[in-house]
PDB file of N, CA and C in Angstrom:
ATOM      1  N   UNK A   1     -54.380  86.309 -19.553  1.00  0.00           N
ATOM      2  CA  UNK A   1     -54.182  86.585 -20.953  1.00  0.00           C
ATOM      3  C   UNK A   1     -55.259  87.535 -21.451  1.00  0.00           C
ATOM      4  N   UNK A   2     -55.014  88.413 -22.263  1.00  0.00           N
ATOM      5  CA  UNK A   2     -55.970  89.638 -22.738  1.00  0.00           C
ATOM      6  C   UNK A   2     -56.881  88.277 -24.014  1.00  0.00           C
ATOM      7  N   UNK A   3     -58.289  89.138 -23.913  1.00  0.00           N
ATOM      8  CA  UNK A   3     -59.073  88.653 -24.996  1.00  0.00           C
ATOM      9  C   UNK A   3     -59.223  89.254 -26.392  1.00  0.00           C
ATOM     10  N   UNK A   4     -59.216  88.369 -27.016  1.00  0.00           N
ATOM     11  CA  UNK A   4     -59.119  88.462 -28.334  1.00  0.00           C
ATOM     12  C   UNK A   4     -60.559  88.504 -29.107  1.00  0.00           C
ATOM     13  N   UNK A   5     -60.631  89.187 -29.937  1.00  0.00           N
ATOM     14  CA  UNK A   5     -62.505  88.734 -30.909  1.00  0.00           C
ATOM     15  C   UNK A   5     -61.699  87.662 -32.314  1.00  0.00           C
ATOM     16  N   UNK A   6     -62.241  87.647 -32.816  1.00  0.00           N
ATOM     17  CA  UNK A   6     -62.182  86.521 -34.131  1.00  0.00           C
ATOM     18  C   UNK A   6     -61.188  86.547 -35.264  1.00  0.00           C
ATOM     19  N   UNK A   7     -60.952  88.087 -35.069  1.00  0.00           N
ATOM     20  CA  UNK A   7     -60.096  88.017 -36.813  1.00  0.00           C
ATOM     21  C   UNK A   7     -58.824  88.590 -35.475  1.00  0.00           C
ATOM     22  N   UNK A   8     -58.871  89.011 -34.399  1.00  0.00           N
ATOM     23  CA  UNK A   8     -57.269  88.904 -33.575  1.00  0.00           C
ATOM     24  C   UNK A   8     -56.712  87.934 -33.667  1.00  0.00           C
ATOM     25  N   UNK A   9     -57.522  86.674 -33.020  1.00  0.00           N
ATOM     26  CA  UNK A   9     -57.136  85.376 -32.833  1.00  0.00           C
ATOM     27  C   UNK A   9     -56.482  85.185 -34.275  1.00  0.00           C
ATOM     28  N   UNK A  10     -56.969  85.677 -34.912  1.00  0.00           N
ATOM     29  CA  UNK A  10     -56.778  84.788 -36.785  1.00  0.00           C
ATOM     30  C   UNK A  10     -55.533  85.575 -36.646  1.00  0.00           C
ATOM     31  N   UNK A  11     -54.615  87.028 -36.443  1.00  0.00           N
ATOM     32  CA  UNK A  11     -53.983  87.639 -37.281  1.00  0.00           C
ATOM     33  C   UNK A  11     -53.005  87.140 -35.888  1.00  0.00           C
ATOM     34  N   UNK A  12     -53.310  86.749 -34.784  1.00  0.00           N
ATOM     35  CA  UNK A  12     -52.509  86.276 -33.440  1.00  0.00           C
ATOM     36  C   UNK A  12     -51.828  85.337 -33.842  1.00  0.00           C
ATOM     37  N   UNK A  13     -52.589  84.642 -34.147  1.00  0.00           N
ATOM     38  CA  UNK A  13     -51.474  82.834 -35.182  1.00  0.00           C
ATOM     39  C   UNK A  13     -50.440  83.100 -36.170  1.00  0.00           C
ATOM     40  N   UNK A  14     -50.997  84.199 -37.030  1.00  0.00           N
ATOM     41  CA  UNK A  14     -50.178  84.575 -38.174  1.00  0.00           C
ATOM     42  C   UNK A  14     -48.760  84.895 -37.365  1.00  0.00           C
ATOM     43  N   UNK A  15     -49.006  86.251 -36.836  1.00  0.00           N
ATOM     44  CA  UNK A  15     -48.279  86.734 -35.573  1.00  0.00           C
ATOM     45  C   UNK A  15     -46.777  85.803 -35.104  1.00  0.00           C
ATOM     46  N   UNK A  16     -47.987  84.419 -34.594  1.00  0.00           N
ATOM     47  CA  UNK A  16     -47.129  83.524 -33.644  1.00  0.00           C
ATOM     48  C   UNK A  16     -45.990  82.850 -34.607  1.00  0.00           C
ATOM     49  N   UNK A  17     -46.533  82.819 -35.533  1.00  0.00           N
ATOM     50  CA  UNK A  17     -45.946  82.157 -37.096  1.00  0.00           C
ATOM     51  C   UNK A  17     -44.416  82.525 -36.986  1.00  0.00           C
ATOM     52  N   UNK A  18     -44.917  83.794 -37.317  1.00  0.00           N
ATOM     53  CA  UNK A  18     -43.834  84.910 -37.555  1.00  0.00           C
ATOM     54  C   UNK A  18     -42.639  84.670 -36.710  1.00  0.00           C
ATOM     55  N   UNK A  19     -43.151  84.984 -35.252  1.00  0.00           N
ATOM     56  CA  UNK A  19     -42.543  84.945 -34.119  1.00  0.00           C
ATOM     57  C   UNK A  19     -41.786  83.709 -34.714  1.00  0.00           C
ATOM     58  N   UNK A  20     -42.473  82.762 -34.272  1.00  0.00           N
ATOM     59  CA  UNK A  20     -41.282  81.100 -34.439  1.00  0.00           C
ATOM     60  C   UNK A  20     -40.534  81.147 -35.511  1.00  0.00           C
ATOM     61  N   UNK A  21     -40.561  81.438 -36.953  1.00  0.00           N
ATOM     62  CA  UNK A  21     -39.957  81.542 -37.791  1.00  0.00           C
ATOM     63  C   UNK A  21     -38.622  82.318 -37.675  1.00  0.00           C
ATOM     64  N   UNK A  22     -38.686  83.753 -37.123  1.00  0.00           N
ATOM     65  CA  UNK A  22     -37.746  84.579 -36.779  1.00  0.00           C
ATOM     66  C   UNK A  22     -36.406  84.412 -35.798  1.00  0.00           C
ATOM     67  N   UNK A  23     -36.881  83.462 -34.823  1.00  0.00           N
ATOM     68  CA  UNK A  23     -36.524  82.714 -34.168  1.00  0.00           C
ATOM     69  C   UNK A  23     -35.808  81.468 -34.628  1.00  0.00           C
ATOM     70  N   UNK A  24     -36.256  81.194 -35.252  1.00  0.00           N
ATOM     71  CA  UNK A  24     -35.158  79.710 -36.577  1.00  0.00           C
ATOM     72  C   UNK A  24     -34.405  79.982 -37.356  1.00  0.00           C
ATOM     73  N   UNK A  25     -35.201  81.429 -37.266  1.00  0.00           N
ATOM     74  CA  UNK A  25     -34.422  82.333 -38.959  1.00  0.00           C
ATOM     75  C   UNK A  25     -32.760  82.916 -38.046  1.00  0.00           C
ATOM     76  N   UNK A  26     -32.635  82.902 -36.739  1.00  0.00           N
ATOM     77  CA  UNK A  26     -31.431  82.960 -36.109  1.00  0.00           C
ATOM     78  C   UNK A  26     -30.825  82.258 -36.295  1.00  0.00           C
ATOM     79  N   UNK A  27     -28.885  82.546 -36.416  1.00  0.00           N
ATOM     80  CA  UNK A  27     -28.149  81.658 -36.939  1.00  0.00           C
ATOM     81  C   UNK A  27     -26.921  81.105 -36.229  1.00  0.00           C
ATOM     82  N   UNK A  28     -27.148  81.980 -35.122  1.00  0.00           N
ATOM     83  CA  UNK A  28     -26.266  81.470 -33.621  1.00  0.00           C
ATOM     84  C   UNK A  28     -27.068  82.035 -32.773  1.00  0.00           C
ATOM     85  N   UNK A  29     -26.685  81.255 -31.228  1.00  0.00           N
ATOM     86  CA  UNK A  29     -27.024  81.426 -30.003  1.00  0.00           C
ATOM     87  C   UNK A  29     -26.639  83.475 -29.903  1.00  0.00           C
ATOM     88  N   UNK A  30     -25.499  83.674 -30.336  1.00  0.00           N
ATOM     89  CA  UNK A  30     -25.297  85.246 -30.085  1.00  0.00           C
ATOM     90  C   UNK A  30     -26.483  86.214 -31.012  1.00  0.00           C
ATOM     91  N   UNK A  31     -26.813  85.736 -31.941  1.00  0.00           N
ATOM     92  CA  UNK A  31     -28.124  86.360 -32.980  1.00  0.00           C
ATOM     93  C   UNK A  31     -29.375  86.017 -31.849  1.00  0.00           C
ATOM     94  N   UNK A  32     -29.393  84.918 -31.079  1.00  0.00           N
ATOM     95  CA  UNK A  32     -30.987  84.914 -30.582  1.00  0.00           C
ATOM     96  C   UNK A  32     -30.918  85.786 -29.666  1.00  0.00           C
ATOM     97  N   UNK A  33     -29.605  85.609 -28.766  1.00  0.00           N
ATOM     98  CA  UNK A  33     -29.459  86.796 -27.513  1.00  0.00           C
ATOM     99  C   UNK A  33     -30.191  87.649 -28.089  1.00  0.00           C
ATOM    100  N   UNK A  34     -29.245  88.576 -28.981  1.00  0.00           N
ATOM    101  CA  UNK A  34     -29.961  89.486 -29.264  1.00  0.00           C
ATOM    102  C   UNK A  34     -31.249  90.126 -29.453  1.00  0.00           C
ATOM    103  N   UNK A  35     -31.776  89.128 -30.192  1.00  0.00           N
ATOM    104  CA  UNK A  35     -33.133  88.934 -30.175  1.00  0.00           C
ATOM    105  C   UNK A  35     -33.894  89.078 -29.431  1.00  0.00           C
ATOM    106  N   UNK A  36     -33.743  88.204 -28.242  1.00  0.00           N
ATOM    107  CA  UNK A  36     -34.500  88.006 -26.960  1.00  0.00           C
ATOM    108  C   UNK A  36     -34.245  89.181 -26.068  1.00  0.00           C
ATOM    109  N   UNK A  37     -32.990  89.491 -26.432  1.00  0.00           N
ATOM    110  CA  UNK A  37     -32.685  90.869 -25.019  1.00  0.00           C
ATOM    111  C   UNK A  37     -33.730  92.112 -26.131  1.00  0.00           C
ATOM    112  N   UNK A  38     -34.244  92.038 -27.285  1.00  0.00           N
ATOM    113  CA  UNK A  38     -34.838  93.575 -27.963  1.00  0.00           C
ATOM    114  C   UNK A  38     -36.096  92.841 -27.724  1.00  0.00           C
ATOM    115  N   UNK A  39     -36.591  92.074 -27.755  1.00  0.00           N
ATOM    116  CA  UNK A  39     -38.430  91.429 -27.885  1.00  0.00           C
ATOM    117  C   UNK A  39     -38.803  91.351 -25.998  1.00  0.00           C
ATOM    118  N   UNK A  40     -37.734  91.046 -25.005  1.00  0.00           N
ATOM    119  CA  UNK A  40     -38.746  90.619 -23.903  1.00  0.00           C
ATOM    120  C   UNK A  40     -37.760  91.513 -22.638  1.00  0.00           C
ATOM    121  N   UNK A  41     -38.657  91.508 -21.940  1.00  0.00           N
ATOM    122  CA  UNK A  41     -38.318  92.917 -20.754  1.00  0.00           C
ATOM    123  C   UNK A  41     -37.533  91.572 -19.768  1.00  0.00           C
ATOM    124  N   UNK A  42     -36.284  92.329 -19.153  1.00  0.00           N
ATOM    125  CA  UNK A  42     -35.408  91.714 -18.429  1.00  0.00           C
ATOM    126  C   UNK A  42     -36.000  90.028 -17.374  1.00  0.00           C
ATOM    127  N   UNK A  43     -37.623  90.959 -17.025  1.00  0.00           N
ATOM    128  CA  UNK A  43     -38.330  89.959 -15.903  1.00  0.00           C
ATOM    129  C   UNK A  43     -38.670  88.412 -16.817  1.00  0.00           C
ATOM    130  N   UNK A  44     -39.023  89.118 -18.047  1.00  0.00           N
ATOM    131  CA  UNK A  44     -39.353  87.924 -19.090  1.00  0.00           C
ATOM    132  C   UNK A  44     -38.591  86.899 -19.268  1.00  0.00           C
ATOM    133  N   UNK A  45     -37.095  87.470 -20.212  1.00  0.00           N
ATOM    134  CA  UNK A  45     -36.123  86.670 -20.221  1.00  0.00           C
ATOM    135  C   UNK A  45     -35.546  85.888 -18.864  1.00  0.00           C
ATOM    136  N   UNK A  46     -35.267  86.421 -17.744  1.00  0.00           N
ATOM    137  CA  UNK A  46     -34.838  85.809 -16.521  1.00  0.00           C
ATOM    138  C   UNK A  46     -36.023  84.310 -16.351  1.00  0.00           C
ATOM    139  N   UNK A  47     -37.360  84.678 -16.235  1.00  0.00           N
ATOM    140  CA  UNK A  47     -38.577  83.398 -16.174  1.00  0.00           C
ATOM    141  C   UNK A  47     -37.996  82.622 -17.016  1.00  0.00           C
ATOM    142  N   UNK A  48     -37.655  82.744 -18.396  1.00  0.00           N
ATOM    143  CA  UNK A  48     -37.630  81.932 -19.887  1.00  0.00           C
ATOM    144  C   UNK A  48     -36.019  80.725 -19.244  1.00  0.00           C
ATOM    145  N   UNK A  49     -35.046  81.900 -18.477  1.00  0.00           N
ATOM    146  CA  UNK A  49     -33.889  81.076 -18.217  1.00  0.00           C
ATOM    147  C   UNK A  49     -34.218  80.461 -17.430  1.00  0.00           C
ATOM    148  N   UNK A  50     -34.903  80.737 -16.042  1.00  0.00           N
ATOM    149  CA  UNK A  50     -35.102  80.257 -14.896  1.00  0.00           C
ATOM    150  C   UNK A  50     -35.905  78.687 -15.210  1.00  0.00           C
ATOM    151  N   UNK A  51     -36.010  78.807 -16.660  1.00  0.00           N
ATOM    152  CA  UNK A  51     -37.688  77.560 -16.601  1.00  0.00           C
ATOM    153  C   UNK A  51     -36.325  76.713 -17.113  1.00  0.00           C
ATOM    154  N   UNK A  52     -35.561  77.108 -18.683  1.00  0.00           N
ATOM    155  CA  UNK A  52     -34.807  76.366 -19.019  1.00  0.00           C
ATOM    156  C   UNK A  52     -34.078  75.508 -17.821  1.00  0.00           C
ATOM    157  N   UNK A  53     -32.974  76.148 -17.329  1.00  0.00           N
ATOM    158  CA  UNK A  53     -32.312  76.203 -16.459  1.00  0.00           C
ATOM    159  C   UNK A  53     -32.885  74.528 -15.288  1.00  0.00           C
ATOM    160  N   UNK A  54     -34.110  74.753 -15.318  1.00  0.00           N
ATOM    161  CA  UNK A  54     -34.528  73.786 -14.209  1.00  0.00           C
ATOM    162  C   UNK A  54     -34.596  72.750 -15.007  1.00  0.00           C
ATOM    163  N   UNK A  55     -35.250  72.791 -16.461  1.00  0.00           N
ATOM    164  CA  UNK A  55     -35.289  71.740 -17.132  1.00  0.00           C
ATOM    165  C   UNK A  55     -34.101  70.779 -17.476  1.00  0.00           C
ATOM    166  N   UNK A  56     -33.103  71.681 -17.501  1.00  0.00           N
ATOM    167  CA  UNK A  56     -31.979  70.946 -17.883  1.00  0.00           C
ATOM    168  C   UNK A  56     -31.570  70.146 -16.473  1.00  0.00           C
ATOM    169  N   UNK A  57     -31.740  70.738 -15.433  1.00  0.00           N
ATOM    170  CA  UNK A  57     -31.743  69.880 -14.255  1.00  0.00           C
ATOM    171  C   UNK A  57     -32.767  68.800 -13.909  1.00  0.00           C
ATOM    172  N   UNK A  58     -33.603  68.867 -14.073  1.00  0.00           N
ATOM    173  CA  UNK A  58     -34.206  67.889 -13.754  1.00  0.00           C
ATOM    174  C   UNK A  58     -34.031  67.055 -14.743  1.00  0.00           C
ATOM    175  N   UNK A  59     -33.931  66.807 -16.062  1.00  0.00           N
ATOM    176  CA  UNK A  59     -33.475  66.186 -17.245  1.00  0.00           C
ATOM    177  C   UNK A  59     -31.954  65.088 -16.730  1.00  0.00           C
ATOM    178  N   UNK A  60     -31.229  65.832 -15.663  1.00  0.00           N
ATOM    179  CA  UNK A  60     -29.895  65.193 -14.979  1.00  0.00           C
ATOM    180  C   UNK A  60     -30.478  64.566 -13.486  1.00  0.00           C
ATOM    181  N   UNK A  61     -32.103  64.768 -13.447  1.00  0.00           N
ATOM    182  CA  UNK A  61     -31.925  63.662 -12.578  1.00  0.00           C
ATOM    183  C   UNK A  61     -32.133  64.331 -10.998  1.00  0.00           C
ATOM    184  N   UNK A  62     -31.928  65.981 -11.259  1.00  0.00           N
ATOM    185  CA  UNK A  62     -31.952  66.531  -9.481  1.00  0.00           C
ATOM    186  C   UNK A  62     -33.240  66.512  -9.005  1.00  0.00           C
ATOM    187  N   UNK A  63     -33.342  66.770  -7.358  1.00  0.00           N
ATOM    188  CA  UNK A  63     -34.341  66.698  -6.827  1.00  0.00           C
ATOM    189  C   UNK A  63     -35.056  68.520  -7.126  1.00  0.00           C
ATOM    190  N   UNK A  64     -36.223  68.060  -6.836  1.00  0.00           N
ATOM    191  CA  UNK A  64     -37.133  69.049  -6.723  1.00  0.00           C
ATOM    192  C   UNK A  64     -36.410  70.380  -5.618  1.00  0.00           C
ATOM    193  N   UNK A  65     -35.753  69.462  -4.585  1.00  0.00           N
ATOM    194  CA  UNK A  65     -35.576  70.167  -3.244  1.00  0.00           C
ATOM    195  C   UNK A  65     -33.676  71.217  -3.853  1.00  0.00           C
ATOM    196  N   UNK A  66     -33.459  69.543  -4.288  1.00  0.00           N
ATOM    197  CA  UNK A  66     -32.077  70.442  -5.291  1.00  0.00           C
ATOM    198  C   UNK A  66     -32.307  71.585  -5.960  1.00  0.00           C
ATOM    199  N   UNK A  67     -33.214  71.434  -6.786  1.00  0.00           N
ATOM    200  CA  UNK A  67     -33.034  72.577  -8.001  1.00  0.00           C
ATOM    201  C   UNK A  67     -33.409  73.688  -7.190  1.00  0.00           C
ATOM    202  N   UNK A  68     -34.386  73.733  -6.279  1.00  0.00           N
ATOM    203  CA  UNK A  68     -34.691  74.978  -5.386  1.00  0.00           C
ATOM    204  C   UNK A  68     -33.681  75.661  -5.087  1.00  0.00           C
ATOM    205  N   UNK A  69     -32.854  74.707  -4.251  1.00  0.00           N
ATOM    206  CA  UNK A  69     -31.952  75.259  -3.876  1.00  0.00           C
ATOM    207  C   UNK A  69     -30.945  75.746  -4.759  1.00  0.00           C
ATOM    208  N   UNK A  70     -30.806  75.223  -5.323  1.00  0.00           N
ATOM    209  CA  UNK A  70     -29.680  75.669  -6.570  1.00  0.00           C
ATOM    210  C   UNK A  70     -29.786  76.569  -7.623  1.00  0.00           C
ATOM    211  N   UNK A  71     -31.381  77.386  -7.940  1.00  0.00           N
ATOM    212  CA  UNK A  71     -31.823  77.989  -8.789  1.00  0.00           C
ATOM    213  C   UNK A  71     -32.383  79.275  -7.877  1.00  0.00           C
ATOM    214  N   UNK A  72     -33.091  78.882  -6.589  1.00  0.00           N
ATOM    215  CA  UNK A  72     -34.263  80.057  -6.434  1.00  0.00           C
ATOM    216  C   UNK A  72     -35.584  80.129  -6.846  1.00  0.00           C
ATOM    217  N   UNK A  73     -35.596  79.043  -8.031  1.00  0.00           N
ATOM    218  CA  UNK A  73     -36.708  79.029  -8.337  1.00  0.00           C
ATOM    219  C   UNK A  73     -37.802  78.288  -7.385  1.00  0.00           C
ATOM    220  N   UNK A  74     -38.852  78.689  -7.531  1.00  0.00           N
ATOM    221  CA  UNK A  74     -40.080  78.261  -6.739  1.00  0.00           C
ATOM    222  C   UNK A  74     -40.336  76.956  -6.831  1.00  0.00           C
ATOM    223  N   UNK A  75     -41.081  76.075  -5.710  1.00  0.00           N
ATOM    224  CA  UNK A  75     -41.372  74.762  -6.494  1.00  0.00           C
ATOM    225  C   UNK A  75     -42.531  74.655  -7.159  1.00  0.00           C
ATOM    226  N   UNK A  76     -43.408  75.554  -7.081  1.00  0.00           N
ATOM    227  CA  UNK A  76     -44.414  75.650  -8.023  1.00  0.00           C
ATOM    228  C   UNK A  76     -43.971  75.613  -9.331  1.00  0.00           C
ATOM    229  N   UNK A  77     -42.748  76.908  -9.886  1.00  0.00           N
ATOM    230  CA  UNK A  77     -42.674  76.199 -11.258  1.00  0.00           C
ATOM    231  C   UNK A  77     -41.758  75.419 -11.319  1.00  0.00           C
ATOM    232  N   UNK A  78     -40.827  74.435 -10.634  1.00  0.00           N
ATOM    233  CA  UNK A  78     -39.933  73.154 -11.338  1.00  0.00           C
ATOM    234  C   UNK A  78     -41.088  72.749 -11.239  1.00  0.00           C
ATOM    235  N   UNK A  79     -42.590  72.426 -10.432  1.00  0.00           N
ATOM    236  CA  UNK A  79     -43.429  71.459 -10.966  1.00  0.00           C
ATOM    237  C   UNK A  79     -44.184  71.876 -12.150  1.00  0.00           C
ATOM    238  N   UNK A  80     -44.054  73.358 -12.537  1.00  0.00           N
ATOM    239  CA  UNK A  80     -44.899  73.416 -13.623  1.00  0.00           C
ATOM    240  C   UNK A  80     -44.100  73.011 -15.135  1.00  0.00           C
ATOM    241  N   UNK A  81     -42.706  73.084 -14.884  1.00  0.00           N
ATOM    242  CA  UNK A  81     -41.770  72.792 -15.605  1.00  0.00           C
ATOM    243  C   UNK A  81     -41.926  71.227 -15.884  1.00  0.00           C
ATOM    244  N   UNK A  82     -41.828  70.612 -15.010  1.00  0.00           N
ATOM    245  CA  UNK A  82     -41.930  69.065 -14.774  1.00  0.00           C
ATOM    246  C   UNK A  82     -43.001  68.949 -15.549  1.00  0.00           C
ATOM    247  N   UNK A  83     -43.808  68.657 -15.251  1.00  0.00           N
ATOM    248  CA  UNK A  83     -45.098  68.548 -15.977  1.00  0.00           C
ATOM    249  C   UNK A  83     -45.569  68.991 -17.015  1.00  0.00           C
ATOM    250  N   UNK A  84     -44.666  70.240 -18.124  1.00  0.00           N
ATOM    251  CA  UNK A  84     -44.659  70.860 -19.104  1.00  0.00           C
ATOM    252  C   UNK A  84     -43.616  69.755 -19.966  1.00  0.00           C
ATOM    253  N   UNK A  85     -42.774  69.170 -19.147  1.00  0.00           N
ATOM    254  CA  UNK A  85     -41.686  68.345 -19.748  1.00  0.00           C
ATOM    255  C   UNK A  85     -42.357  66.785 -20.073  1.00  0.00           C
ATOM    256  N   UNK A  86     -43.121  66.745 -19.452  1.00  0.00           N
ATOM    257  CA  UNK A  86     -43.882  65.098 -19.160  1.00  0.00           C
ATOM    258  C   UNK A  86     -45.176  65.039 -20.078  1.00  0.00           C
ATOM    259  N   UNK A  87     -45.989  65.865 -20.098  1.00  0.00           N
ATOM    260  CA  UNK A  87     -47.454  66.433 -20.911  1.00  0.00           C
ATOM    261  C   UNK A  87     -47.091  67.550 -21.489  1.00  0.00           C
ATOM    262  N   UNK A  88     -46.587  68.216 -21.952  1.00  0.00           N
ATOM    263  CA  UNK A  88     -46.304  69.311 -22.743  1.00  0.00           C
ATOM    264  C   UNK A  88     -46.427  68.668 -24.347  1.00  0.00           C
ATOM    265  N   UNK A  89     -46.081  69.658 -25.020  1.00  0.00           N
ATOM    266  CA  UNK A  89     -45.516  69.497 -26.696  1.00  0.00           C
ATOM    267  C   UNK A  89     -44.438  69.061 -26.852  1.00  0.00           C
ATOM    268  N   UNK A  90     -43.875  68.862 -26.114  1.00  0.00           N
ATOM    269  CA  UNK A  90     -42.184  68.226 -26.109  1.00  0.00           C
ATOM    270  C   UNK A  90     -41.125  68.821 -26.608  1.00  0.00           C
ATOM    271  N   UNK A  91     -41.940  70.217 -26.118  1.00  0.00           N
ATOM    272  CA  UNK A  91     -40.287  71.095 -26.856  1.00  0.00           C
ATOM    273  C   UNK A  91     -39.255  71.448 -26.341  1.00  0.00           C
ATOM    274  N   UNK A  92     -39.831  71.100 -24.778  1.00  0.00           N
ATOM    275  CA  UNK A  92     -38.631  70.774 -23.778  1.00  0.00           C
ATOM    276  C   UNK A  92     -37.853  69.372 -23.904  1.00  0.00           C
ATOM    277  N   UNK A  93     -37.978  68.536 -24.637  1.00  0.00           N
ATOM    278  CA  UNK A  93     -37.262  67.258 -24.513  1.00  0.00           C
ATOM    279  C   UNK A  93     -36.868  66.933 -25.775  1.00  0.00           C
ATOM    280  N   UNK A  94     -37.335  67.826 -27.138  1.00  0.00           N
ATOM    281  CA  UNK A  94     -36.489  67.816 -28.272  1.00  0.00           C
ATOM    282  C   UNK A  94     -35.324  68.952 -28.271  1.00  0.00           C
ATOM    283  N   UNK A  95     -35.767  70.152 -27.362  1.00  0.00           N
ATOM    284  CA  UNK A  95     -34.085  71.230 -27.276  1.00  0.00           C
ATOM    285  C   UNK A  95     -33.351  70.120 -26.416  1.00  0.00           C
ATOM    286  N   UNK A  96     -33.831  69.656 -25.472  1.00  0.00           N
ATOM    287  CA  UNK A  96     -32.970  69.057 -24.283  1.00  0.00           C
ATOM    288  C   UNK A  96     -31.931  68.022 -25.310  1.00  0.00           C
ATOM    289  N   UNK A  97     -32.417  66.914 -26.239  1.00  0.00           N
ATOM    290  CA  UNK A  97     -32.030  66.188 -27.533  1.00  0.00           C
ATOM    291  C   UNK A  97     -31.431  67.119 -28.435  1.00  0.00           C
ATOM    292  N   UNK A  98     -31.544  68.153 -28.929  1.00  0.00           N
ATOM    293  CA  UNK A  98     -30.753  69.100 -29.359  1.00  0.00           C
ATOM    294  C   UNK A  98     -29.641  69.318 -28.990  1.00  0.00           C
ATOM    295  N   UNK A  99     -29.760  69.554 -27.846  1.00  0.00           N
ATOM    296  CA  UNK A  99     -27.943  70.391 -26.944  1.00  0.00           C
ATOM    297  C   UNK A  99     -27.170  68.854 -27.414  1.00  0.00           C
ATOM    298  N   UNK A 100     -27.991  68.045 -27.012  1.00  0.00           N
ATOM    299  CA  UNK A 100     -26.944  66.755 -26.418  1.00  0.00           C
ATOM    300  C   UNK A 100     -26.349  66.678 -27.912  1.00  0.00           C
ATOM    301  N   UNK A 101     -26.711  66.952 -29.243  1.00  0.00           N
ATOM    302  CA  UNK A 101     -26.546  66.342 -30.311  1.00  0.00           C
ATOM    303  C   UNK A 101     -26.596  65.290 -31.165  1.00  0.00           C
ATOM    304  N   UNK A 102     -26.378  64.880 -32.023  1.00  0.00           N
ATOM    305  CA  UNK A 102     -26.246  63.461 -32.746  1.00  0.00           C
ATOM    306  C   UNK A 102     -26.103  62.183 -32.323  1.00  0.00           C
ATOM    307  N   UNK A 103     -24.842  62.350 -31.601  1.00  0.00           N
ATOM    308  CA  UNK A 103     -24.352  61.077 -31.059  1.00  0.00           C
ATOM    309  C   UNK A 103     -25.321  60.538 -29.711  1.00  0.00           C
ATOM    310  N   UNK A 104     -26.132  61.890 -29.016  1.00  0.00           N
ATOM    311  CA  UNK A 104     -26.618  60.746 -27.527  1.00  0.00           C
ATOM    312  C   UNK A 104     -27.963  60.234 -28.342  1.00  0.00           C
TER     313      UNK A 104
END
């Protein structure tokens, strides 16, 4: 990560603010596409799916060895995923409660 001095960090938060807001301020899944395909370079978005993607699998329960296989993805990150899902902020397990909706 690049370093920041004192009033970056300060105008970085503002920044991040923004960011998340803009992001809520979307009003369908086809508005965020969009979004996401103009803000992050192809390699970006693919990581962002690739992380989802595992989460929602392992959330159903697959093996480590499964999702490998079934994704490509590395097992370094389903474990960094895992462990982002377990000790994280839980924003992987309130979208995951999201999709499912109301009723689960």
């Amino acid at each position: 990560m690049k370093q920041h001095n004192q009033a970056q960090l300060k105008e970085l938060k503002t920044a991040a603010r923004s960011l998340y807001g803009a992001i809520a301020a979307m009003e369908s899944p086809a508005q965020v596409r969009q979004f996401l395909l103009d803000l992050c370079t192809p390699a970006e978005l693919e990581a962002m799916v690739d992380r989802w993607w595992v989460a929602t699998l392992l959330d159903e329960g697959h093996s480590y060895r499964d999702i490998r296989e079934l994704t490509g993805v590395s097992v370094t990150t389903i474990g960094r995923v895992a462990r982002f899902m377990d000790l994280g902020e839980g924003g992987y397990r309130l979208a995951l409660q999201r999709q499912e909706g109301p009723s689960s």
